[in-house]
Protein backbone atom coordinates (compact mmCIF):
# COMPACT_ATOMS: atom_id res chain seq x y z
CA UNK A 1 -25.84 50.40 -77.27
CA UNK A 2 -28.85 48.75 -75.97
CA UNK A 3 -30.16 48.43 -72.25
CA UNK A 4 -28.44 50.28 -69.26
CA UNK A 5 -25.26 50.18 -69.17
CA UNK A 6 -25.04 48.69 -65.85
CA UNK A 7 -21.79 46.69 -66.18
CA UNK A 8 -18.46 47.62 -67.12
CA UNK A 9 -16.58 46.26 -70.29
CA UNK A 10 -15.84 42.71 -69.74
CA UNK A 11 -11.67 43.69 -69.32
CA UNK A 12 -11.68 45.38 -66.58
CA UNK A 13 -14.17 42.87 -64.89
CA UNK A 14 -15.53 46.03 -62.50
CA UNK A 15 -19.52 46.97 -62.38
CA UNK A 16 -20.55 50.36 -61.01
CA UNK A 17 -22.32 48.94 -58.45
CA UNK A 18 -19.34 47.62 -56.61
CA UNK A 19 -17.94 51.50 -56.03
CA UNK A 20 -20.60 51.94 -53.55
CA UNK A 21 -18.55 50.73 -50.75
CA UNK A 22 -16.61 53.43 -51.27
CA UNK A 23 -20.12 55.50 -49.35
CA UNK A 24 -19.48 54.85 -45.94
CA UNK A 25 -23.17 53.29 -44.30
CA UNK A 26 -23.94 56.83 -43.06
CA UNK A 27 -23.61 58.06 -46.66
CA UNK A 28 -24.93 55.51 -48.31
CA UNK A 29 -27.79 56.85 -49.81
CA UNK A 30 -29.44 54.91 -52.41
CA UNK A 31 -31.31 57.83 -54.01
CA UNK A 32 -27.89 59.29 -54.81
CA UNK A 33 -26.11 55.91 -55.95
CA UNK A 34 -29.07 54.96 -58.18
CA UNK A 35 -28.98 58.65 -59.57
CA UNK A 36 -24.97 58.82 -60.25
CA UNK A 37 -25.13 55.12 -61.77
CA UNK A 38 -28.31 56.47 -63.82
CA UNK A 39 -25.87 59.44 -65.12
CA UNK A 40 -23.08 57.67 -66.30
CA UNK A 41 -25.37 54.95 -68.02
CA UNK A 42 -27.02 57.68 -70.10
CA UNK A 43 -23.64 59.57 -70.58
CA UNK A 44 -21.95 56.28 -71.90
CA UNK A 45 -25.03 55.83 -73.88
CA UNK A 46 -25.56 59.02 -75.47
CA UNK A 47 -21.53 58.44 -76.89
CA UNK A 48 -22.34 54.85 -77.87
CA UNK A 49 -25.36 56.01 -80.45
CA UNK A 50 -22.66 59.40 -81.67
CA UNK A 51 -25.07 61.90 -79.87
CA UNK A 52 -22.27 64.11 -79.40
CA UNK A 53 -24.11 67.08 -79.62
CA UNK A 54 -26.55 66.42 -76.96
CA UNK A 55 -23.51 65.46 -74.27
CA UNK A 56 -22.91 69.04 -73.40
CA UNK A 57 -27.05 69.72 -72.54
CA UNK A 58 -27.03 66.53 -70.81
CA UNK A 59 -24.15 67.28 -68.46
CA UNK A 60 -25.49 70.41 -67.02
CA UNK A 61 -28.52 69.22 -67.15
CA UNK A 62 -28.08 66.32 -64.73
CA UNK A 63 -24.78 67.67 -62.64
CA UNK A 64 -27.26 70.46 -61.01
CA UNK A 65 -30.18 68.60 -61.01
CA UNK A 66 -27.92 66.01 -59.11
CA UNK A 67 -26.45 69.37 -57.03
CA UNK A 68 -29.94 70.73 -56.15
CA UNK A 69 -30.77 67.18 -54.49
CA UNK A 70 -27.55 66.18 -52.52
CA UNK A 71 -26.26 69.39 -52.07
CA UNK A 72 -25.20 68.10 -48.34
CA UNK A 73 -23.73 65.30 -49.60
CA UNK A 74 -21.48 66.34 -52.40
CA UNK A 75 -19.71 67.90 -50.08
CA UNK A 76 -18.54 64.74 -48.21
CA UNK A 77 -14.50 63.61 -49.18
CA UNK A 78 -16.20 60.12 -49.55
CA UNK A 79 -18.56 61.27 -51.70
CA UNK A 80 -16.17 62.82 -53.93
CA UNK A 81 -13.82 59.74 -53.71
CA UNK A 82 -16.87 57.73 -55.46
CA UNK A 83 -18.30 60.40 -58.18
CA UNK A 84 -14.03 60.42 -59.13
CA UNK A 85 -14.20 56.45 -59.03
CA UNK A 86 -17.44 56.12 -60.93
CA UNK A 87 -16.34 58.67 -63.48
CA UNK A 88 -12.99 57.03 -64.30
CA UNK A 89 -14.49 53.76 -64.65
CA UNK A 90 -17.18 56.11 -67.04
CA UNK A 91 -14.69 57.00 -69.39
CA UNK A 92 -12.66 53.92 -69.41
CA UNK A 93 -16.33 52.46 -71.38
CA UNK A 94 -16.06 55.60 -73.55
CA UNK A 95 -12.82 55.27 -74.95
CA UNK A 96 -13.39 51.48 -75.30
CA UNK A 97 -16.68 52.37 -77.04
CA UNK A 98 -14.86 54.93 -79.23
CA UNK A 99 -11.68 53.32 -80.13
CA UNK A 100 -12.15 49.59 -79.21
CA UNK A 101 -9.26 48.67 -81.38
CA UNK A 102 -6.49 51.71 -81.56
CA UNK A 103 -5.07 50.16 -84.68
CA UNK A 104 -7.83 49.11 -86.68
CA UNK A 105 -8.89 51.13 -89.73
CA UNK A 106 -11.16 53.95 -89.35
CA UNK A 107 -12.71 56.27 -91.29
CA UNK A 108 -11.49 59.70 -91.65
CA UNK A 109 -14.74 61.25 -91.01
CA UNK A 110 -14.99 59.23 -87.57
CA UNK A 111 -12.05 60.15 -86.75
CA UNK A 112 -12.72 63.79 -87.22
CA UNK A 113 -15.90 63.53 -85.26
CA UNK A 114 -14.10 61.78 -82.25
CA UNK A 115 -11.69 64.62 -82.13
CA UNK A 116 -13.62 67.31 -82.23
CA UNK A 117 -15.65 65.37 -79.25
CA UNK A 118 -12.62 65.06 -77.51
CA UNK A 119 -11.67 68.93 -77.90
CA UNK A 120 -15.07 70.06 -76.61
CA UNK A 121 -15.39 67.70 -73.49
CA UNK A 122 -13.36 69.15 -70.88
CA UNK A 123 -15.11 72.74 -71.74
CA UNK A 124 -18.62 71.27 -71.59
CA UNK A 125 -17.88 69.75 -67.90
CA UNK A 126 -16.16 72.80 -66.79
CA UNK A 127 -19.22 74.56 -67.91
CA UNK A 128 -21.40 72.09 -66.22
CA UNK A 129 -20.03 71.59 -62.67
CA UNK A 130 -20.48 75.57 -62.19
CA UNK A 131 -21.25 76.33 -58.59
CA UNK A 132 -20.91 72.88 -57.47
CA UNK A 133 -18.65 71.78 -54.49
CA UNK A 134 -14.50 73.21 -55.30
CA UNK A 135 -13.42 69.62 -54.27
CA UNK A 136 -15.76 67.86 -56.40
CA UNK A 137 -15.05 70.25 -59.40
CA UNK A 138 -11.82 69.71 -58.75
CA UNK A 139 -11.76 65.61 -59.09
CA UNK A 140 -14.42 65.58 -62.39
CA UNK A 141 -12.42 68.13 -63.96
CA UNK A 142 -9.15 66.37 -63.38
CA UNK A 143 -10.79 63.22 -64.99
CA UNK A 144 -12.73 64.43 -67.92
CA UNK A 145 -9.29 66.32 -68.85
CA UNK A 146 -7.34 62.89 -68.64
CA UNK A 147 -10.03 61.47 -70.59
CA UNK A 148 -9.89 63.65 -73.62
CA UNK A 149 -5.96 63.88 -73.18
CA UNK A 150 -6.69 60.13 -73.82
CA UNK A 151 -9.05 60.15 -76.06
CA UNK A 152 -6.97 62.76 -78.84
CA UNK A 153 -4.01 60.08 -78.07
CA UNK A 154 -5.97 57.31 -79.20
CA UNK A 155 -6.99 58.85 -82.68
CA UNK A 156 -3.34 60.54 -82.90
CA UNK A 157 -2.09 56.41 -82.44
CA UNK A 158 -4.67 55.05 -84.62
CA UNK A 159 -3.68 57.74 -87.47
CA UNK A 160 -0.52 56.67 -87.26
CA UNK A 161 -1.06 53.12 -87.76
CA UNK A 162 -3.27 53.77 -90.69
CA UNK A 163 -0.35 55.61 -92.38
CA UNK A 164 2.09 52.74 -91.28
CA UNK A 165 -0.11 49.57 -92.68
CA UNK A 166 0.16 51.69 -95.99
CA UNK A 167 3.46 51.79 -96.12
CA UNK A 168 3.80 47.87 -94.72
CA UNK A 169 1.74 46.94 -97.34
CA UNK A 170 4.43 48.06 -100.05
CA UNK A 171 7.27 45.26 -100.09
CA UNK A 172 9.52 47.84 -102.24
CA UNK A 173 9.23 49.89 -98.97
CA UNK A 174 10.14 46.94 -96.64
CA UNK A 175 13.31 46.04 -98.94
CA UNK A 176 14.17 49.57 -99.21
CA UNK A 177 13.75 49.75 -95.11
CA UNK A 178 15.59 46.45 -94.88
CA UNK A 179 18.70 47.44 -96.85
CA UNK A 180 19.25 50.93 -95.15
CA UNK A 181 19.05 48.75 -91.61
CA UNK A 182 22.07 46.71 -92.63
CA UNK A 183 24.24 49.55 -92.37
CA UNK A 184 23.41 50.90 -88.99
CA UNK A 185 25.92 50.37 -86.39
CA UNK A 186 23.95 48.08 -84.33
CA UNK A 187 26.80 47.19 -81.84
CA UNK A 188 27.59 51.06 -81.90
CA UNK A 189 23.83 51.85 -80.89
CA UNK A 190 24.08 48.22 -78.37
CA UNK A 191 27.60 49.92 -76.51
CA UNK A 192 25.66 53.23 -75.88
CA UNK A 193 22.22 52.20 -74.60
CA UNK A 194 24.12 49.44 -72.21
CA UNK A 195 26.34 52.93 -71.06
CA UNK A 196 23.84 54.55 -70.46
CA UNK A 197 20.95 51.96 -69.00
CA UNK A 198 22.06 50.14 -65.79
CA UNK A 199 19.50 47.92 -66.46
CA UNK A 200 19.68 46.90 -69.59
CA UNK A 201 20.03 43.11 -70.81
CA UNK A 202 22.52 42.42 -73.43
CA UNK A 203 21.30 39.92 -74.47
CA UNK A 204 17.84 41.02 -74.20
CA UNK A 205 18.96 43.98 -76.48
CA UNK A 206 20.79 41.30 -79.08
CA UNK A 207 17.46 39.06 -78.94
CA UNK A 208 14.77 41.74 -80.08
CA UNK A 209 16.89 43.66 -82.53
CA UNK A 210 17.24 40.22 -84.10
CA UNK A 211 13.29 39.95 -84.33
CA UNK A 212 13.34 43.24 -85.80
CA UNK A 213 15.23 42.94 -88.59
CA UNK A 214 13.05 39.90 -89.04
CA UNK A 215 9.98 42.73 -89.50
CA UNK A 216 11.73 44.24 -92.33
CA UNK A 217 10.88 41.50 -94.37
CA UNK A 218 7.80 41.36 -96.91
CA UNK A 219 4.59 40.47 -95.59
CA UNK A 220 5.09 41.43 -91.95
CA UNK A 221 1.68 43.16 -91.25
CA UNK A 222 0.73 45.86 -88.58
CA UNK A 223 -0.58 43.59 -85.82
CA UNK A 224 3.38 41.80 -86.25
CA UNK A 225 4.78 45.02 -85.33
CA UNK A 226 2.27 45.56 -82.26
CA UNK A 227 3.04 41.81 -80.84
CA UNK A 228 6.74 42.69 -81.01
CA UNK A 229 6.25 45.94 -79.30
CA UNK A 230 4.01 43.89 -76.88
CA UNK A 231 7.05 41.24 -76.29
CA UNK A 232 9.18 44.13 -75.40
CA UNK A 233 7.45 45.81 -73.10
CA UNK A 234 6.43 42.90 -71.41
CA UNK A 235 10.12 41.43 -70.92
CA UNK A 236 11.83 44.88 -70.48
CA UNK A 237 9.29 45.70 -67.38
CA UNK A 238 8.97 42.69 -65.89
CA UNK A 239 4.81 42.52 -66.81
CA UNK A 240 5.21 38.03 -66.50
CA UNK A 241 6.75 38.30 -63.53
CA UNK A 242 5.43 35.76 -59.89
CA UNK A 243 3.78 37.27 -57.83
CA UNK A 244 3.69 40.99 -59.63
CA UNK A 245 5.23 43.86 -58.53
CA UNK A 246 3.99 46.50 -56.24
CA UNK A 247 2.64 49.50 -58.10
CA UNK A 248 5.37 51.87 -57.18
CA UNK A 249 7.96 49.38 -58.48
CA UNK A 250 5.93 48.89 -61.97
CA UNK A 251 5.86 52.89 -62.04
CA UNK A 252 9.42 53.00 -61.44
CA UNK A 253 10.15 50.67 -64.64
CA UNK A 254 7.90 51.83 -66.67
CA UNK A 255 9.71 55.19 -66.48
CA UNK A 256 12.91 53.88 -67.05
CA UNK A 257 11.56 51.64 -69.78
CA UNK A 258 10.33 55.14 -71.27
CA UNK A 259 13.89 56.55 -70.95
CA UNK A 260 15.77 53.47 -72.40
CA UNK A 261 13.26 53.33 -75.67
CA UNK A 262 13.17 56.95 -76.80
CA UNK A 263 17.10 57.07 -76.37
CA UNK A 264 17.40 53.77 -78.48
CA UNK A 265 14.58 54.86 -81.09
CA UNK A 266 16.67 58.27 -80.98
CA UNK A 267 20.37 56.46 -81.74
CA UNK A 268 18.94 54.34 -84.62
CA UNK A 269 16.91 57.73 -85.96
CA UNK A 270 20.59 59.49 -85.85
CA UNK A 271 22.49 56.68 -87.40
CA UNK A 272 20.14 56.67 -90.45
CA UNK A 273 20.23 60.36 -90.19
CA UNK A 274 23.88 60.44 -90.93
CA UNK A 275 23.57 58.57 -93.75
CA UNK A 276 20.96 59.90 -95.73
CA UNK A 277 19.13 56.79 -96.10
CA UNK A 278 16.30 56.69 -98.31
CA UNK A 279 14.07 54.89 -96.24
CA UNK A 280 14.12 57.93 -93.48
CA UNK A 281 10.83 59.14 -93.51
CA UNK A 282 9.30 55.57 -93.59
CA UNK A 283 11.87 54.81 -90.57
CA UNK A 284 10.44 57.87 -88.61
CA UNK A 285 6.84 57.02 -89.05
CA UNK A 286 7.56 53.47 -87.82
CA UNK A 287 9.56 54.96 -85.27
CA UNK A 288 6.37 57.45 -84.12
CA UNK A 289 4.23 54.55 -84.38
CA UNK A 290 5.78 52.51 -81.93
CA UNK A 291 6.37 55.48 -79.28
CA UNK A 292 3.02 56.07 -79.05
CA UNK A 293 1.65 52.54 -79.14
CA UNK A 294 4.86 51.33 -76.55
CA UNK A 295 3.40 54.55 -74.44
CA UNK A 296 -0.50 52.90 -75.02
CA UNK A 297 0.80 49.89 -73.45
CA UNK A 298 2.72 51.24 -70.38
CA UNK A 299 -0.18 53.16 -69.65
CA UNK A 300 -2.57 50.04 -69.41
CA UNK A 301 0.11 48.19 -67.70
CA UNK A 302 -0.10 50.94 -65.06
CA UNK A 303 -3.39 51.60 -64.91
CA UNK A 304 -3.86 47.64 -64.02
CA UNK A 305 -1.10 47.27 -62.16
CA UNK A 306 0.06 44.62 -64.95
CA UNK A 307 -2.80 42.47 -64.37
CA UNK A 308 -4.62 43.34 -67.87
CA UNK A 309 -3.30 41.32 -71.12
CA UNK A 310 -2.46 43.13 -73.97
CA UNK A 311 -4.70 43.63 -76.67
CA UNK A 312 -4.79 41.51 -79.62
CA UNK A 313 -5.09 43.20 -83.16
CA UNK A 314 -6.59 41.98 -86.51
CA UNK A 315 -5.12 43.15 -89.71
CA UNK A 316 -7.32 45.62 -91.38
C-alpha cells in the first residue's frame, strides 16, 4: 500500500482525523494526534506489504516511545477513549486489507501466514504496552484481542467456503443434496421453529425454504448461497426497515435471529440425521458455512448499526 494511510476504507466513510474531537481542546495536543495517526498508518502499512515479522518490533517500539513523550496524557479517560477509537478503526483497515473478500479463493499458504499473524498479535501488544497506563492497557488489549478473534474467524469462514464451492461445483453432489431434501419433514421442522420463536413469520419461513430448495439445483454458485443468506438476515432482522432501529433494538434481534437459525439449521441437521442420508456430510458443511457467514453478517449489521450494505461476492 502506497502513501499514508490517512483515510479509512471507503465503507466505513470515517478518516482518522475526525476522532480528534474525541481530545477535549485542553487535550488536544497536536504532537500526540499527529504521532498516534503516524502509528496506525505505519502499523496498517507494515500488514499491507506482509511485514509480519517486523509488527511485533514496531509495536514496542513506538507504544513507549509514544509513553516516554505523553506520559501525562495517556493517563487522561479522553485520551484513552481516542487511542481505543483510533485503534478499532486501525484494525477494521487490517482485516479489510487481509481478507477483503471472506469468500473469495485464497491460497493455502496465505492463509497459513494470516493465521499465524493472527495467533501472535494479541501477545506482541501485551508485550508492548508493558508499563504503560492500566486503563489504556486495558482498552488496546481488549481491541487487538477482538481483532485477532476476528481475524482467525475470517480465515476459519473463508476455509469453509473454499471447501463448499468444491463441493457446489459437483452437480452429482447438488442432485444427491437435492433428493435427500425432499424427504425432510419441512412442515415438521416449520411447526417447531414457529413453537418455539414468537417471532417468527410463517410465511416468511414458507418463502425462503422455497428459495432454498431452489439452491439445490445445478449451477447455483457460492456467491447464490451468500445473497440468500444476505436476504435472510436482512428480512428476519428488520436491516430495510424506515427510519432504522435504535442499536439496542438491532442487538436484541440479532440475538434472537442467532437463536431462531442455529435451532432451525439444528432440526434440518437431525431430520437428515435420522435418515442416514447420503448427502450428510455435504449438508453439514453447507450448514457450517452459513453459521459462520449468517454470524459475519450480524456482526457488520451491528457494528454499523445496519447502515453498511452487505458485501457483494464474485465467484472464484
Amino acid at each position: 500500500m502506497s502513501g499514508p494511510v490517512i483515510m479509512a476504507a471507503a465503507q466505513q466513510e470515517i478518516a482518522f482525523e475526525q476522532m480528534r474531537p474525541l481530545l477535549p481542546p485542553e487535550l488536544r495536543a497536536e504532537e500526540f494526534v499527529s504521532r498516534y495517526e503516524q502509528f496506525c498508518n505505519q502499523l496498517v502499512e507494515l500488514v499491507a506489504g506482509n511485514e509480519f515479522t517486523e509488527v511485533p518490533n514496531f509495536l514496542a517500539t513506538s507504544l513507549q516511545d509514544l509513553h516516554r513523550s505523553h506520559s501525562v496524557l495517556l493517563l487522561s479517560e479522553d485520551s484513552v477513549q481516542y487511542v481505543q477509537a483510533m485503534d478499532r478503526q486501525t484494525y477494521i483497515l487490517l482485516l479489510q486489507t487481509l481478507v477483503p473478500d471472506v469468500l473469495a479463493t485464497v491460497s493455502a499458504d496465505r492463509t497459513k501466514q494470516i493465521r499465524a499473524f493472527s495467533k501472535r498479535f494479541s501477545s506482541a501488544v501485551a508485550q508492548a504496552i508493558e508499563g504503560l497506563p492500566p486503563a489504556l492497557c486495558t482498552k488496546k488489549q481488549l481491541e487487538a484481542d477482538l481483532f485477532a478473534q476476528r481475524l482467525r474467524r475470517f480465515t476459519t469462514l473463508n476455509h469453509l467456503a473454499q471447501t463448499a464451492r468444491n463441493v457446489l461445483t459437483k452437480d452429482d453432489n447438488i442432485r444427491l443434496m437435492a433428493e435427500d431434501y425432499k424427504k425432510v419433514d419441512v412442515e415438521s421442522v416449520r411447526e417447531q421453529l414457529l413453537w418455539a420463536s414468537e417471532n417468527c413469520s410463517e410465511a416468511s419461513i414458507m418463502r425462503f425454504e422455497e428459495e432454498f430448495r431452489q439452491l439445490l439445483v445445478p449451477g447455483q454458485g457460492l456467491s447464490t448461497w451468500a445473497s440468500w443468506m444476505q436476504r435472510v438476515v436482512t428480512h428476519s432482522v428488520g436491516l430495510t426497515r424506515e427510519p432504522p432501529m435504535p442499536s439496542e433494538e438491532l442487538t436484541a434481534r440479532v440475538a434472537d435471529f442467532q437463536l431462531q437459525w442455529s435451532f432451525l439449521s439444528s432440526l434440518v441437521i437431525r431430520d437428515l440425521t435420522l435418515r442416514s442420508a447420503t448427502s450428510f456430510g455435504m449438508f453439514h458443511l453447507m450448514r457450517l458455512l452459513l453459521d459462520e457467514y449468517a454470524f459475519f453478517l450480524l456482526e457488520l449489521a451491528v457494528s454499523t448499526d445496519g447502515t453498511q450494505a452487505f458485501p457483494t461476492h464474485a465467484e472464484s
